[in-house]
C-alpha atoms as a PDB file:
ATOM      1  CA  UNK A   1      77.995 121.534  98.080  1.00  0.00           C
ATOM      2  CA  UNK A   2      78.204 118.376  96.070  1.00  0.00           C
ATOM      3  CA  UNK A   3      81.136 118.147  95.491  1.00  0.00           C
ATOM      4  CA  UNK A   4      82.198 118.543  99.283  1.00  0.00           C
ATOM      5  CA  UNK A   5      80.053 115.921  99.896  1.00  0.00           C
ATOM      6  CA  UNK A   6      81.872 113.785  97.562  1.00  0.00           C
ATOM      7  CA  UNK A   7      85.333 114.787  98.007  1.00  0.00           C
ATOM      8  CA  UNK A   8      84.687 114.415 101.843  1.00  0.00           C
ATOM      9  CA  UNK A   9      83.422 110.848 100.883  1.00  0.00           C
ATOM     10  CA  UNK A  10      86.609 110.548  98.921  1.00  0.00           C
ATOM     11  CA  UNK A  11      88.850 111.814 102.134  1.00  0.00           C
ATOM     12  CA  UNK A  12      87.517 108.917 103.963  1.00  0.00           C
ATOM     13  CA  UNK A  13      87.816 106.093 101.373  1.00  0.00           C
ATOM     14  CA  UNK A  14      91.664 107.200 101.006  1.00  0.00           C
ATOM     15  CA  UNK A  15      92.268 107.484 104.633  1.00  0.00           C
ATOM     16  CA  UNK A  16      90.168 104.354 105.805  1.00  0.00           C
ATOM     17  CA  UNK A  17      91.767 102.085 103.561  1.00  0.00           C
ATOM     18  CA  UNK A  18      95.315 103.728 102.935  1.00  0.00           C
ATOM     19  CA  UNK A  19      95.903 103.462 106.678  1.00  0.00           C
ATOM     20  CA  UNK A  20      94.450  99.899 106.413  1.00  0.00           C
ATOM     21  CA  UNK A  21      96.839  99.038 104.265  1.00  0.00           C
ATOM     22  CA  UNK A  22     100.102 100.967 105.684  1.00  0.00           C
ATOM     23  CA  UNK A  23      99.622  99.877 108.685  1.00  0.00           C
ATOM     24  CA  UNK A  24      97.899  96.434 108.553  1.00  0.00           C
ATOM     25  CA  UNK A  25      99.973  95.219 105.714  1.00  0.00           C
ATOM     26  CA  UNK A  26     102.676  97.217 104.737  1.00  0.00           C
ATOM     27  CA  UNK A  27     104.068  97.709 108.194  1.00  0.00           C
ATOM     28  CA  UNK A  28     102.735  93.636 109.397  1.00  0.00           C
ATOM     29  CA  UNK A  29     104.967  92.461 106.715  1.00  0.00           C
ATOM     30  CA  UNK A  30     107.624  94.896 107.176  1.00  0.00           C
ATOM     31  CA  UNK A  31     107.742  93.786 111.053  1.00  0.00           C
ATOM     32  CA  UNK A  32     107.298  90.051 110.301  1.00  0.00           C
ATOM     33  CA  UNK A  33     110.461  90.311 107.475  1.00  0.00           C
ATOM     34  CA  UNK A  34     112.336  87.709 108.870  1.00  0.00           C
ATOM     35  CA  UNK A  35     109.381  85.077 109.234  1.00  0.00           C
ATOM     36  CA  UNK A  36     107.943  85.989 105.661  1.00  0.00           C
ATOM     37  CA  UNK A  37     111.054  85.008 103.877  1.00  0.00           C
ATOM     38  CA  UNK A  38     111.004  81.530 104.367  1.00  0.00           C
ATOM     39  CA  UNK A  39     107.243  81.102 102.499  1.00  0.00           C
ATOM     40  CA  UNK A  40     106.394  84.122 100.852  1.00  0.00           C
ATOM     41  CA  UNK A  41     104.703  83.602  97.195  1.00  0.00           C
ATOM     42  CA  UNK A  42     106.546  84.161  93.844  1.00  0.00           C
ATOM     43  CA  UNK A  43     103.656  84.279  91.519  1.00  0.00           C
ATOM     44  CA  UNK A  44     105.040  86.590  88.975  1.00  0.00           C
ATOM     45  CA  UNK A  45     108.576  84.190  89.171  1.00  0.00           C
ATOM     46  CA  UNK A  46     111.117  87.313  90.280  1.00  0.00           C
ATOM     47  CA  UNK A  47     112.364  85.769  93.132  1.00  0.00           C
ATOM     48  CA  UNK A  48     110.753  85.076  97.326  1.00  0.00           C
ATOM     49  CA  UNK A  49     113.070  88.209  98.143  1.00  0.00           C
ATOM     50  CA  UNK A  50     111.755  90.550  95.343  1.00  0.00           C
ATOM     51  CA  UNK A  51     108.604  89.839  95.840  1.00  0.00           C
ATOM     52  CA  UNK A  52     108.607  90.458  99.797  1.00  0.00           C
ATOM     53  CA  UNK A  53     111.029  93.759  99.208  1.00  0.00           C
ATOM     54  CA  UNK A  54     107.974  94.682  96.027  1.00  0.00           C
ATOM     55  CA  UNK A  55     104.834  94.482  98.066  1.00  0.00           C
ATOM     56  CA  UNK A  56     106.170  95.684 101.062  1.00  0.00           C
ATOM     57  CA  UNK A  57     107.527  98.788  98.979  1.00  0.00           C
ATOM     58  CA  UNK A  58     103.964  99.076  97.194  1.00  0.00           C
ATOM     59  CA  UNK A  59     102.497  98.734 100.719  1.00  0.00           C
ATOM     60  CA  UNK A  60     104.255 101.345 102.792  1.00  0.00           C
ATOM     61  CA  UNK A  61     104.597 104.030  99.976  1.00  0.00           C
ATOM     62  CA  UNK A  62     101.709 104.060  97.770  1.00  0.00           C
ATOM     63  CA  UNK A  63      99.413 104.176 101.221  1.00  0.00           C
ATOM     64  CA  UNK A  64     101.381 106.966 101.953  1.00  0.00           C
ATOM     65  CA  UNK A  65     100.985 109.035  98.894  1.00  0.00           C
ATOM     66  CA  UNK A  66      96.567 107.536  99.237  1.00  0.00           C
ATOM     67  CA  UNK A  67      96.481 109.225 102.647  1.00  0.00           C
ATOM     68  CA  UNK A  68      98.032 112.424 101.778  1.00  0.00           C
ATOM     69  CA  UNK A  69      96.504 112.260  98.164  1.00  0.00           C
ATOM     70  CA  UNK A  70      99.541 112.660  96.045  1.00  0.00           C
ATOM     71  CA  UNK A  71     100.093 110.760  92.746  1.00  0.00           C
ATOM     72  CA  UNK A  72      96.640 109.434  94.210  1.00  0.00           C
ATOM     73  CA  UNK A  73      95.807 107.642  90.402  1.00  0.00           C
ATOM     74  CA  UNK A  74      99.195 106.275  89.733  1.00  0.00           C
ATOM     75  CA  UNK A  75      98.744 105.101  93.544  1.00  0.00           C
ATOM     76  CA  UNK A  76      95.710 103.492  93.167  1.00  0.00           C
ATOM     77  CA  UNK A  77      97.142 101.669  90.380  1.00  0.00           C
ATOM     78  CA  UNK A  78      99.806 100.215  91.639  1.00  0.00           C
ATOM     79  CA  UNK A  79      97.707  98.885  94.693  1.00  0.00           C
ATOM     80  CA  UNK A  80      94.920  97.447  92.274  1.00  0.00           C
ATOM     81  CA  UNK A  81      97.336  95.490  90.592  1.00  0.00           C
ATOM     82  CA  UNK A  82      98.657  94.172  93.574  1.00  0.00           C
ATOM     83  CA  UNK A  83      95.462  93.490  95.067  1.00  0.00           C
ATOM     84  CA  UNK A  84      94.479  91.518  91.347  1.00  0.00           C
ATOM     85  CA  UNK A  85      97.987  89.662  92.192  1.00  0.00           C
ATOM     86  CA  UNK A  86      97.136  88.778  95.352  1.00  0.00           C
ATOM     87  CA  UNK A  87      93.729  87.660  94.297  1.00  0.00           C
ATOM     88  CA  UNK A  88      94.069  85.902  91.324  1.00  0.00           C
ATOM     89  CA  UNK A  89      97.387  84.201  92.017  1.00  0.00           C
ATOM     90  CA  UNK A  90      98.117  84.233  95.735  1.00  0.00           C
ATOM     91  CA  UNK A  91      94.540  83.488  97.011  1.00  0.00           C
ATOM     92  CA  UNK A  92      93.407  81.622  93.834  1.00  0.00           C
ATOM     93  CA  UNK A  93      92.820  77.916  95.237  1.00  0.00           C
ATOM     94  CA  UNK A  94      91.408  79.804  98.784  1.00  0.00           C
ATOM     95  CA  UNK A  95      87.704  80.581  99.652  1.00  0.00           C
ATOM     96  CA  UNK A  96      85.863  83.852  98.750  1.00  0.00           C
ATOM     97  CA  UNK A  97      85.840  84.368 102.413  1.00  0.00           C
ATOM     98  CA  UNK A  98      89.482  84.024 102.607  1.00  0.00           C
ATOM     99  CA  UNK A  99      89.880  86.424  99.836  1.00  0.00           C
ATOM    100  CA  UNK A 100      87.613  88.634 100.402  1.00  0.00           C
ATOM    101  CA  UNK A 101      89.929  91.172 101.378  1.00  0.00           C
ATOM    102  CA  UNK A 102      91.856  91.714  98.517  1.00  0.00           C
ATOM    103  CA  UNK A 103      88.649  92.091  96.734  1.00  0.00           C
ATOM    104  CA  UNK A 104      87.527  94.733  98.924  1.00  0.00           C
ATOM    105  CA  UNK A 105      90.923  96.729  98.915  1.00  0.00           C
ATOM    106  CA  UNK A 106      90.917  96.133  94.771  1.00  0.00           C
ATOM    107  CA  UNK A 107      87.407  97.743  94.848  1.00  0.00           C
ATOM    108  CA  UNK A 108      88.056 100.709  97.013  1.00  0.00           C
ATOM    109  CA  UNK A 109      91.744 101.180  95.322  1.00  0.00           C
ATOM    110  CA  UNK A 110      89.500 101.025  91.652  1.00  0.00           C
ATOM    111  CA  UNK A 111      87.423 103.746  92.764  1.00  0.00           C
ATOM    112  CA  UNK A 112      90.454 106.001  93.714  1.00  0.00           C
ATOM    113  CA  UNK A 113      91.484 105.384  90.321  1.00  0.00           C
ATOM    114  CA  UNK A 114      88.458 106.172  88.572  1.00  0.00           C
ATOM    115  CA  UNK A 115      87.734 109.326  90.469  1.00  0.00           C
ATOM    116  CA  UNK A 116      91.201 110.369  91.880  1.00  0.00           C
ATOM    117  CA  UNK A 117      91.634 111.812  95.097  1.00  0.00           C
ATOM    118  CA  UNK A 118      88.728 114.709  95.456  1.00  0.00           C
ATOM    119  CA  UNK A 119      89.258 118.052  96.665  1.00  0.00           C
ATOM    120  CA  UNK A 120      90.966 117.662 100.334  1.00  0.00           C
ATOM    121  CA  UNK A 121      94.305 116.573  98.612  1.00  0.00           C
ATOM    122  CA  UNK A 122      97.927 117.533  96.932  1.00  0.00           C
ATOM    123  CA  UNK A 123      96.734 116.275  93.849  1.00  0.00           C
ATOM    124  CA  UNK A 124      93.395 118.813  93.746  1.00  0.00           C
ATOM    125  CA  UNK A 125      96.059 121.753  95.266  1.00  0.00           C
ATOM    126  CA  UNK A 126      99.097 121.208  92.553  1.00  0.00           C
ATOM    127  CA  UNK A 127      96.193 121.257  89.740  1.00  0.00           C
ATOM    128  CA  UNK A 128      94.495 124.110  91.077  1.00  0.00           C
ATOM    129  CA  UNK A 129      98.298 126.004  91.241  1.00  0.00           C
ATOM    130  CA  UNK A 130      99.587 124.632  87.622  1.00  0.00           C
ATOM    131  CA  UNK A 131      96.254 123.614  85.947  1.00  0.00           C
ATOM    132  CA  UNK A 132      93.873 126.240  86.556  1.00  0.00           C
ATOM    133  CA  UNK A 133      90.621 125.215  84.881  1.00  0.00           C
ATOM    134  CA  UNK A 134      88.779 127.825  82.795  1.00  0.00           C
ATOM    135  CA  UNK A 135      86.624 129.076  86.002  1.00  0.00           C
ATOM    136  CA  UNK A 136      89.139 129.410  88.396  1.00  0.00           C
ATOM    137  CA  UNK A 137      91.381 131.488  85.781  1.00  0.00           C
ATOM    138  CA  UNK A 138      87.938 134.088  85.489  1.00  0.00           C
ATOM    139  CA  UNK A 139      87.918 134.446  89.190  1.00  0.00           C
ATOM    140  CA  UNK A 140      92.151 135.083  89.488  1.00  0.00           C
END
């Protein structure tokens, strides 16, 4: 029952703030292309257009692959370091309010990293298909 509990908690983490993200930032910036280009931030020097084309990539996808829960720790860490980007670089010289954000998303994408997607997920279905733990061999 625990671990329902917890991978139910888990569910909700990964849809709350994957959708957040797809949707709110991934998809804002994907809509606003045009606008963004002019004054986007550079801060790891690869170019305006990279940059844009990078986060909005790690923005859409990785969301994608949180909400479904596939590649869910590789996902997660793409996102954290994006969020550490955006908060150490991008909102460096702006108010904890004002960054607050990316401090929230960093935490929530950390925890998805540290405990990986839970039960209600690809992830927990491929491993339970090609990575059968001791248990669920017995019971086969």
């Amino acid at each position: 029952m625990r671990q329902i509990c917890t991978s139910v908690g888990l569910l909700i983490l990964r849809l709350t703030f994957g959708l957040s993200m797809l949707l709110l930032h991934g998809v804002g910036k994907y809509q606003r292309y045009d606008a963004l280009t002019d004054n986007f931030y550079d801060p790891l020097g690869v170019g305006v257009n990279n940059s844009l084309n990078l986060t909005i990539f790690i923005e859409i996808v990785f969301p994608i692959f949180l909400l479904i829960g596939f590649a869910t720790r590789l996902a997660s860490l793409q996102l954290v370091f994006t969020m550490l980007v955006a908060l150490l670089l991008v909102h460096h010289a702006d108010t904890w309010k004002e960054s607050e954000r990316a401090l929230i998303y960093m935490g929530a994408f950390a925890t998805l990293l540290f405990t990986g997607p839970g039960l209600f997920s690809i992830d927990a279905i491929l491993r339970r298909k090609f990575w059968p733990t001791l248990e669920e061999r017995a019971a086969a």
